[in-house]
Protein backbone atom coordinates (compact mmCIF):
# COMPACT_ATOMS: atom_id res chain seq x y z
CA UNK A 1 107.18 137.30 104.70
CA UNK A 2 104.96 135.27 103.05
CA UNK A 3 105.95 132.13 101.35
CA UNK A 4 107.12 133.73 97.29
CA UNK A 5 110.19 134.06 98.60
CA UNK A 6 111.07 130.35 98.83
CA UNK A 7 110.74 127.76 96.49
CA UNK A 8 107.39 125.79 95.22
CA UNK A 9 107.94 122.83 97.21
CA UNK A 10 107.00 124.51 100.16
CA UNK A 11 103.28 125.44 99.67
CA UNK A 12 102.94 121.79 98.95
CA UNK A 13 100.25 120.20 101.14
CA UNK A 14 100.74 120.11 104.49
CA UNK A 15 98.99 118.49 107.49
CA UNK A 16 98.01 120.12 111.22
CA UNK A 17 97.00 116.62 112.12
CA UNK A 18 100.57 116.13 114.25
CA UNK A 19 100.31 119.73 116.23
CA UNK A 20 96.78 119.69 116.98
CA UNK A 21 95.98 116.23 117.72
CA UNK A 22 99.33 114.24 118.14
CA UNK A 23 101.83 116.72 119.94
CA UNK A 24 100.01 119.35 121.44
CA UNK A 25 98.28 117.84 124.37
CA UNK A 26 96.80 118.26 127.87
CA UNK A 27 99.05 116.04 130.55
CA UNK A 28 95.25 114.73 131.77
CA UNK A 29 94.92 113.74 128.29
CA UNK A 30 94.39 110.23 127.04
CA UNK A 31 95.59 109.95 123.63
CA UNK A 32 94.96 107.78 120.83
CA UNK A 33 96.38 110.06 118.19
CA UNK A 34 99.80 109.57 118.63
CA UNK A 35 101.29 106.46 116.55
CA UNK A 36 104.26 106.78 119.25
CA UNK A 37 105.91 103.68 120.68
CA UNK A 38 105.22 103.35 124.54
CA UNK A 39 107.64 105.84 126.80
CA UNK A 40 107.34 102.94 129.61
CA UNK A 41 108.89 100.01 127.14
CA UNK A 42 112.06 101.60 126.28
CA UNK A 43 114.76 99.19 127.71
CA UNK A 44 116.65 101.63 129.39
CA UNK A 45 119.23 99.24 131.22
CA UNK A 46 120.33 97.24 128.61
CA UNK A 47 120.76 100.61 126.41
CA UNK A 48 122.94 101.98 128.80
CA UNK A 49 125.27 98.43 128.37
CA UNK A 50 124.98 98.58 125.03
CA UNK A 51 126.07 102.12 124.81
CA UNK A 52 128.71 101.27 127.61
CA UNK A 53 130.05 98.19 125.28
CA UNK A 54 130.82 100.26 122.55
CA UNK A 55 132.92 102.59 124.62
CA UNK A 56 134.94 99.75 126.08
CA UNK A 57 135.49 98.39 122.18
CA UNK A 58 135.23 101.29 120.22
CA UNK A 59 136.76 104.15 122.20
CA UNK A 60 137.05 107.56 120.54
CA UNK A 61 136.34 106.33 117.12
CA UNK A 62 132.78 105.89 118.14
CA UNK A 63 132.40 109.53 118.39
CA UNK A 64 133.83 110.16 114.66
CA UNK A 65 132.34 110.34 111.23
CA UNK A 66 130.80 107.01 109.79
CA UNK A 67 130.68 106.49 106.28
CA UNK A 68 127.85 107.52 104.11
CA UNK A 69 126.27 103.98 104.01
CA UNK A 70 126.69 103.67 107.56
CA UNK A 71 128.20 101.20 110.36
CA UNK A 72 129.30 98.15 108.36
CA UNK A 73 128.95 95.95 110.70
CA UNK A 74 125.11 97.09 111.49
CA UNK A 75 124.65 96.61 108.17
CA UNK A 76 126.24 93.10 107.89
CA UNK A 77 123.87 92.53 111.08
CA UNK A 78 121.08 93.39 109.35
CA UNK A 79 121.66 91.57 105.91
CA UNK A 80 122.19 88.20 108.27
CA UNK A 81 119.86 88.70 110.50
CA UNK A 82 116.31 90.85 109.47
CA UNK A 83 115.16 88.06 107.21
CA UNK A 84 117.02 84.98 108.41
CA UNK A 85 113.35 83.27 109.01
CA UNK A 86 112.99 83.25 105.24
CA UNK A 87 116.23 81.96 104.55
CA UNK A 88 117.80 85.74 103.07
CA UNK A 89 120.77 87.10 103.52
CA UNK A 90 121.37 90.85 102.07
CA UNK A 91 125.06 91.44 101.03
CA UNK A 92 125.82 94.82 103.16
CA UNK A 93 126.66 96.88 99.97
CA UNK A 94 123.11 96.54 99.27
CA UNK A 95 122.06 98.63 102.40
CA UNK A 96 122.30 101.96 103.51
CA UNK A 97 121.45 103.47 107.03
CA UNK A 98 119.44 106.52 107.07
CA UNK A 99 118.19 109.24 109.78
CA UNK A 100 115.06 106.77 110.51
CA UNK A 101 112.79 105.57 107.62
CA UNK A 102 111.43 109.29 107.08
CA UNK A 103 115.20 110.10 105.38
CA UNK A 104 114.52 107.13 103.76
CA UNK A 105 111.50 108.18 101.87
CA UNK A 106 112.82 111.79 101.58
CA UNK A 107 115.46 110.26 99.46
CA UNK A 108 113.45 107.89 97.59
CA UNK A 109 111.32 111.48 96.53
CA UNK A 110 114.35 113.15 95.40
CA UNK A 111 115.95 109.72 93.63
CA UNK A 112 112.74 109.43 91.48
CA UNK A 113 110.56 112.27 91.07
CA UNK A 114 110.53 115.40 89.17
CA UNK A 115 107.59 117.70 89.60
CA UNK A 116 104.99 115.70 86.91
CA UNK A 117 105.84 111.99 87.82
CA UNK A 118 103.51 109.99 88.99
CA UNK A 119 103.86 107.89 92.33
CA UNK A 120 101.76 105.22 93.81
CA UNK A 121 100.42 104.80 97.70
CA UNK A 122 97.71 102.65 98.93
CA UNK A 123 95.30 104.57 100.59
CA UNK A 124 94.52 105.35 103.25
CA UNK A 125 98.23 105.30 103.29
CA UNK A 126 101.13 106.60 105.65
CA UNK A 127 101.23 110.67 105.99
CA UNK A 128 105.06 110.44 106.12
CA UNK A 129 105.08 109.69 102.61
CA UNK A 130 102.62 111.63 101.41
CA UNK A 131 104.49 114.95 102.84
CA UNK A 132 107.65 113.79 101.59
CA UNK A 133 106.62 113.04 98.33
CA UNK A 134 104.34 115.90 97.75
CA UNK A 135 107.73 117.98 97.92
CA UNK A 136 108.31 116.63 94.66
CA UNK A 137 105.45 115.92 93.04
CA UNK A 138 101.86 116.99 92.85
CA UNK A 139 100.89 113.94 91.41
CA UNK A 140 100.42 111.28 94.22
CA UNK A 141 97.89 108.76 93.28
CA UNK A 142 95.91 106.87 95.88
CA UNK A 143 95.05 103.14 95.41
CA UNK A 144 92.48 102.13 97.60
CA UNK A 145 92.63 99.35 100.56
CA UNK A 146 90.40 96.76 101.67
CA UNK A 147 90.68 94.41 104.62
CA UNK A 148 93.23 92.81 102.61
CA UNK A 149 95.09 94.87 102.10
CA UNK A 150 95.61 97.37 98.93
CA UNK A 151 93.63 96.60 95.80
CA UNK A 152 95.53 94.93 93.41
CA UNK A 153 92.33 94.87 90.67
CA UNK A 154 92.39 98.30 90.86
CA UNK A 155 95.53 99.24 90.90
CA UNK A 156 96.16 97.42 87.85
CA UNK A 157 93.29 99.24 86.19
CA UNK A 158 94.75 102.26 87.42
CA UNK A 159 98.31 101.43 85.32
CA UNK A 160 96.65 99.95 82.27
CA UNK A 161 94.58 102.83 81.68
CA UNK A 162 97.39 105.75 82.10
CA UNK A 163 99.15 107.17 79.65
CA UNK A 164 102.54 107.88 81.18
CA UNK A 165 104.47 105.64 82.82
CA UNK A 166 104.54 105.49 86.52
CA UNK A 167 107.83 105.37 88.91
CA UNK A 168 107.21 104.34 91.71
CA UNK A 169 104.28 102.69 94.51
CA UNK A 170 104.64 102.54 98.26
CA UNK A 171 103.09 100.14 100.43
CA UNK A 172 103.10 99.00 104.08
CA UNK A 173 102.68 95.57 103.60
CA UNK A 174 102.24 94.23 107.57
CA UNK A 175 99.78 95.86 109.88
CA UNK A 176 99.98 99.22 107.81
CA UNK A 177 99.43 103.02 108.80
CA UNK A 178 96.71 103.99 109.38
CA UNK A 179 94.73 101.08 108.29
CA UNK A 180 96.37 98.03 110.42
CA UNK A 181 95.62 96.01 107.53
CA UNK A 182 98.24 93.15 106.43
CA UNK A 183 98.42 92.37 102.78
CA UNK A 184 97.51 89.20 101.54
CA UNK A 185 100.28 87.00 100.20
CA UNK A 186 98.33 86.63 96.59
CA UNK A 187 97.90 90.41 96.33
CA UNK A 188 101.76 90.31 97.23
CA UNK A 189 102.79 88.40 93.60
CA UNK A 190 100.48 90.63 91.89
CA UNK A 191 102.32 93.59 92.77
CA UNK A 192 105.31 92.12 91.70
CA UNK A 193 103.65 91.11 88.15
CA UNK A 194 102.49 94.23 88.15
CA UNK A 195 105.59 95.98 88.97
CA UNK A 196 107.78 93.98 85.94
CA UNK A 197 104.94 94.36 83.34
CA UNK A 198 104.23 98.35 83.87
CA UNK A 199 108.35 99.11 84.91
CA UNK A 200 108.00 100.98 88.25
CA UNK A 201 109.95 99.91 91.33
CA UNK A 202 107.98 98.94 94.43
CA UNK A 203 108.90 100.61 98.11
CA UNK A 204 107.80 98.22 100.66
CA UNK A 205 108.24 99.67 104.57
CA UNK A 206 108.44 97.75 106.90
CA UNK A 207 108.10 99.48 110.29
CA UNK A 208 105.40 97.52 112.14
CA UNK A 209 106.63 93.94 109.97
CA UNK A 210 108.14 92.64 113.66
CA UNK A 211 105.23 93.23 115.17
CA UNK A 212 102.83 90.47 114.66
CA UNK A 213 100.20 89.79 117.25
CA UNK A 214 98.39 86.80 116.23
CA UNK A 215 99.86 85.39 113.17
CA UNK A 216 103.34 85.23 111.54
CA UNK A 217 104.48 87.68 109.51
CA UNK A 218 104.07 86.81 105.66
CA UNK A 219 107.07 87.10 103.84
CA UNK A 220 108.44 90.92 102.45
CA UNK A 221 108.59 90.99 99.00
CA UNK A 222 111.91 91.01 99.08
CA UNK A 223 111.77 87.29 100.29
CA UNK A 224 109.60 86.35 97.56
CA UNK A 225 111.16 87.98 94.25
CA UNK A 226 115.01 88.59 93.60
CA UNK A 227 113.50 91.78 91.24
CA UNK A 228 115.98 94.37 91.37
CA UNK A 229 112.44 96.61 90.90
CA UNK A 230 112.04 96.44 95.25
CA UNK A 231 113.34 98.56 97.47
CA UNK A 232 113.05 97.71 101.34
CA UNK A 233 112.93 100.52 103.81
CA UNK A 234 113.06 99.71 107.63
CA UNK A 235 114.07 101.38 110.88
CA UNK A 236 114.64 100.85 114.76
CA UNK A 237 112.11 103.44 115.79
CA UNK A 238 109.05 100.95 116.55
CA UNK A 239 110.91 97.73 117.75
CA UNK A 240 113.65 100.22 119.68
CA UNK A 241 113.31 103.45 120.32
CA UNK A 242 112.82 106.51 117.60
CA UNK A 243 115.09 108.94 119.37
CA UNK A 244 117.78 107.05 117.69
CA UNK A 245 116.97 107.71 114.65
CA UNK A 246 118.40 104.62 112.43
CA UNK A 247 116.74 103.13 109.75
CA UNK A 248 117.75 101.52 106.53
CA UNK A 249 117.14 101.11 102.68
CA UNK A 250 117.73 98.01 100.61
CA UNK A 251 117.89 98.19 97.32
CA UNK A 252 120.31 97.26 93.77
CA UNK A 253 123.90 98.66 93.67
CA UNK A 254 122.78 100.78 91.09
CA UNK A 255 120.06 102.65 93.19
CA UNK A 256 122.29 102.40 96.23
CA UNK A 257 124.77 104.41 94.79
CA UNK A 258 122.51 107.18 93.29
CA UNK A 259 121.57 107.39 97.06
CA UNK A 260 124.86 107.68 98.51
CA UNK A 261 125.37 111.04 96.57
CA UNK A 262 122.07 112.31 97.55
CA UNK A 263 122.61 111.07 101.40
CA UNK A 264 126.24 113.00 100.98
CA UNK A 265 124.50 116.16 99.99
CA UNK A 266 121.92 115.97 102.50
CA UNK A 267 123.82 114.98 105.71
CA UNK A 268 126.98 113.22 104.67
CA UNK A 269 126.16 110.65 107.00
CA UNK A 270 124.03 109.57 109.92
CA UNK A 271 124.98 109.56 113.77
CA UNK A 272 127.82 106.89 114.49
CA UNK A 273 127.35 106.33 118.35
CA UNK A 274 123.78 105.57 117.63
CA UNK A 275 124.45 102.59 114.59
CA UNK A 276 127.31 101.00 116.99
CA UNK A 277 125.19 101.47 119.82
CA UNK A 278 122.85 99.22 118.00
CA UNK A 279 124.79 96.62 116.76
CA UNK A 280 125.79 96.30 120.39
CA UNK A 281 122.13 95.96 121.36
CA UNK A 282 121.60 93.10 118.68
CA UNK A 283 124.35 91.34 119.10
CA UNK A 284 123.80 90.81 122.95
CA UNK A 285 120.89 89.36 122.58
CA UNK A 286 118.77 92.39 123.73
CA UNK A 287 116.79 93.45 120.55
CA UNK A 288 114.82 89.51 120.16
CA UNK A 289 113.86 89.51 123.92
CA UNK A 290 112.55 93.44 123.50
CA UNK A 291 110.42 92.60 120.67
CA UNK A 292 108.87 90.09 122.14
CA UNK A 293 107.98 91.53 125.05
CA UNK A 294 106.53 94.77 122.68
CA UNK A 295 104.27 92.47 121.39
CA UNK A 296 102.88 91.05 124.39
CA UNK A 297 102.56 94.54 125.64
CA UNK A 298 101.00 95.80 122.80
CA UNK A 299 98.76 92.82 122.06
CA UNK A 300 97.34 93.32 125.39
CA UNK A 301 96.80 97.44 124.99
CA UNK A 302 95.20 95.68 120.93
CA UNK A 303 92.70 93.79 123.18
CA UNK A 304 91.60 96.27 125.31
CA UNK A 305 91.06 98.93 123.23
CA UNK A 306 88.91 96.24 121.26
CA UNK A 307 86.71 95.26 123.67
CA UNK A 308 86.02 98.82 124.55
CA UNK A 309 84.98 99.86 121.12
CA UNK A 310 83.08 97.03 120.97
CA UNK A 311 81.31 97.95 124.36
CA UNK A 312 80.74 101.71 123.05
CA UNK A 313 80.64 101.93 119.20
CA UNK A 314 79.77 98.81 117.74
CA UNK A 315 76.33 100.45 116.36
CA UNK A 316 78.01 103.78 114.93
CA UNK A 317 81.18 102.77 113.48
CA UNK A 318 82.90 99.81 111.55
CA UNK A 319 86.50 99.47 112.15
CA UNK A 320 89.42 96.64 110.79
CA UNK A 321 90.94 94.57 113.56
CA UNK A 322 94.72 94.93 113.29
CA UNK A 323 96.69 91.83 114.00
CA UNK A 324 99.75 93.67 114.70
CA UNK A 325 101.19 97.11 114.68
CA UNK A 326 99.35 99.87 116.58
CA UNK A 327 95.94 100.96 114.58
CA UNK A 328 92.78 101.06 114.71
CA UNK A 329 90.86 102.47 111.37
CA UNK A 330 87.35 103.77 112.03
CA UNK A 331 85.15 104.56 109.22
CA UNK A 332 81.68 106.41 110.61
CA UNK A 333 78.78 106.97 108.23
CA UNK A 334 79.12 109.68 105.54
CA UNK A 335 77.44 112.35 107.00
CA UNK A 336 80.14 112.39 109.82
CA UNK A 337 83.18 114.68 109.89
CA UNK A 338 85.75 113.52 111.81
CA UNK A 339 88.03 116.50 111.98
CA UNK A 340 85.31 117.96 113.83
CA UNK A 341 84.60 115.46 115.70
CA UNK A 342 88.35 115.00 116.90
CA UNK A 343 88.10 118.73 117.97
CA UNK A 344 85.18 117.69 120.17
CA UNK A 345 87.51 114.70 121.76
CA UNK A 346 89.76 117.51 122.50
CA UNK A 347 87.52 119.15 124.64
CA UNK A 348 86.79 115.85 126.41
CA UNK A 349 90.80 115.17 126.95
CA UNK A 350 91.19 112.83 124.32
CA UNK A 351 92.16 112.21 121.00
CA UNK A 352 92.55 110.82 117.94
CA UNK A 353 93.51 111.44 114.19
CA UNK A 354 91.38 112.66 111.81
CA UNK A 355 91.39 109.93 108.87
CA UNK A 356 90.96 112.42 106.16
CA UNK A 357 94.76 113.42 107.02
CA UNK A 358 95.93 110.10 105.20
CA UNK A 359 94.36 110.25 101.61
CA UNK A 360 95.55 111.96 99.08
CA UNK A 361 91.93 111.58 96.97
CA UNK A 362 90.74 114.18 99.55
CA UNK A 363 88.50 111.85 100.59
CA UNK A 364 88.30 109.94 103.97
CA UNK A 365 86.60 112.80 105.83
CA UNK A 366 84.23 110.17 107.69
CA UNK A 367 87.49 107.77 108.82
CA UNK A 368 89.37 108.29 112.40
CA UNK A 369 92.88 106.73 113.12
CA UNK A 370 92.71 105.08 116.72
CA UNK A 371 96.23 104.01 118.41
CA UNK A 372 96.47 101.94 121.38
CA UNK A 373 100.37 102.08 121.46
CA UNK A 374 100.99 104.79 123.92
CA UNK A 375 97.91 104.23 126.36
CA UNK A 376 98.12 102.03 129.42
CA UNK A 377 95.68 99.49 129.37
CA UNK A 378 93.87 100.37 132.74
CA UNK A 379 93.06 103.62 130.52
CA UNK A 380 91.89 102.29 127.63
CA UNK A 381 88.65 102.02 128.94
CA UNK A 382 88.00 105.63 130.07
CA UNK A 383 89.42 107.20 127.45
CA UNK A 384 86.98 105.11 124.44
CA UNK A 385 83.92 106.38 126.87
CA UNK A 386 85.69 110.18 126.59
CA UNK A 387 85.42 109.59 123.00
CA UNK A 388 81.45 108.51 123.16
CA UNK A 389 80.98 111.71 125.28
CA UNK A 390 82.33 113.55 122.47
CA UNK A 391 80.48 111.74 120.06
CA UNK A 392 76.98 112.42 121.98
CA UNK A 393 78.52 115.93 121.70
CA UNK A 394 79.13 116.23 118.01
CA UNK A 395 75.83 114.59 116.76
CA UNK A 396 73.76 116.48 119.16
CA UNK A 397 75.39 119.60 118.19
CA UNK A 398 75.30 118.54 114.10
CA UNK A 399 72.23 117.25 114.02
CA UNK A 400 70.54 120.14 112.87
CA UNK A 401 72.61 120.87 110.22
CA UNK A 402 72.70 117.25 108.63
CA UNK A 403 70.24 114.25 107.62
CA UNK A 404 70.68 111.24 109.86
């Protein structure tokens, strides 16, 4: 058919990277390319109370339409409870629940950009957005990340020296993806200077912000600055399960609304069961005892999969070390290309994700995404020496072709 039969959005840029690499896999496979949550640390008990309390108090009207912004009393749950430690509470007309935070950012595209706006993402930054927003516009701007985070020097050069105004930037502020790197609380102000001097509103998501490994979490921006230029996207999928599909948006009444007619066109409103089902969850007790034990799980899958790159590619590659969240961000030298060499892996049963996948410079083709979350730790170790086998593989193979 060919694709001049539907509209421009959809030859947009696309990615392979979750088909080849993340979905499409051998069962003897050990895979780092997934950024998946562990199958094995779903609570699957206390789900099945949760789900059982709000049949005993809900009855038949959990089964019915919610509204458009969602359960209110998730959302009251929320605003009371998600930033409590830093003293904020979130009136629940300032929230809306969405189909998991990838809604969230499919909205956000359609509330602010027409085909020639420009948007902001660090970079490497989060393929989710970049797919989403490339729907809308083809003029995603990457704004480069160091170990602390995304570069607030140059992103400012970046705004003072363009001649249109820009909408919007997005930024994982805690333990991002792919880079696992946690923004510094300086660079945090900056943004927010930034964001009032140039006029563009600031998405902050925070999917991995609960799980810290070593270190508090610093505070959102939304802690730190009562602008009404932040908007605060969330969801359940990393510190719950993503088969539930809830997230959230927080934002001013005046963007809220302008999302409530977009959510009405797009689904009229997310799954019911699911948001009570939750509130349930939380308000037994269930969802604080879960996260912590996520993060001693996943602290312990961190350190493992540390020591064995360590142990293997200390001498090829340079990586960040991710104090929460689930990545690893390997940057080889220059002559390396890692889509390649992730084809390679595949051949050795295992995997990872090209880092390439997350810029939208085109650059990156030397970086790898490595994720710990979904392998057991008593694998950790075979699968990193799979990955030097392929390696061995793909520079013996290269060699010819390349300078060392």
């Amino acid at each position: 058919m060919g694709y001049r039969k539907f509209s421009k959005r959809i030859s947009q840029r696309t990615s392979d990277a979750m088909s080849k690499f993340v979905l499409a896999q051998d069962p003897e496979t050990i895979s780092f390319a997934g950024g998946l949550p562990d199958n094995n640390l779903f609570p699957v008990e206390e789900l099945k109370y949760a789900y059982e309390e709000v049949l005993r108090t809900e009855g038949n009207c959990a089964f019915q339409y919610s509204s458009t912004m969602g359960d209110l009393k998730l959302r009251e749950l929320i605003g009371e409870q998600f930033f409590s430690k830093w003293g904020l509470t979130i009136n629940p007309e300032n929230i809306i629940l969405t189909e998991g935070s990838q809604q969230a950012l499919d909205l956000l595209g359609k509330l602010f950009l027409d085909e020639d706006d420009i948007a902001l993402i660090e970079e490497p930054g989060y393929l989710g957005t970049i797919q989403a927003w490339s729907m809308f516009t083809s003029r995603l701007i990457g704004i480069p990340q160091d170990e602390y985070g995304i570069n607030t020097d140059y992103l400012e050069d970046v705004l003072r020296n363009l001649d249109e105004r820009v909408k919007v930037l997005y930024i994982v502020p805690d333990f991002s993806n792919p880079a696992g790197t946690c923004l510094v609380i300086e660079r945090r102000k900056k943004i927010l200077e930034l964001s009032e001097k140039y006029d563009f509103f600031v998405v902050e998501d925070l999917a991995y912000s609960l799980l810290s490994y070593d270190t508090n979490t610093l505070p959102p921006l939304i802690t730190i600055s009562k602008s009404e230029k932040i908007i605060t996207i969330g969801s359940f999928s990393k510190i719950l399960s993503p088969g539930l599909r809830t997230g959230f948006i927080i934002a001013n009444r005046e963007v809220i609304n302008a999302l409530i007619r977009l959510k009405e066109a797009s689904d009229l409103c997310s799954g019911t069961l699911n948001q009570k089902m939750i509130y349930q969850y939380w308000r037994l007790g269930f969802l604080e005892k879960h996260v912590e034990k996520l993060r001693k799980s996943y602290k312990e899958k961190r350190d493992a999969l540390k020591t064995a790159l360590e142990n293997t590619f200390k001498t090829i590659a340079k990586w960040n070390y991710p104090q929460g969240g689930f990545f690893f961000f390997l940057t080889f030298p220059e002559w390396v290309d890692a889509y390649k060499l992730a084809e390679y892996a595949l051949n050795n049963k295992t995997s990872f994700v090209p880092g390439e996948e997350f810029f939208v410079s085109q650059e990156g083709k030397n970086t790898a995404r490595i994720s710990f979350s979904q392998v057991p730790v008593d694998k950790v170790e075979e699968g990193v020496k799979r990955l030097i086998r392929a390696w061995e593989e793909y520079k013996e193979k290269e060699k010819e072709k390349i300078t060392i």
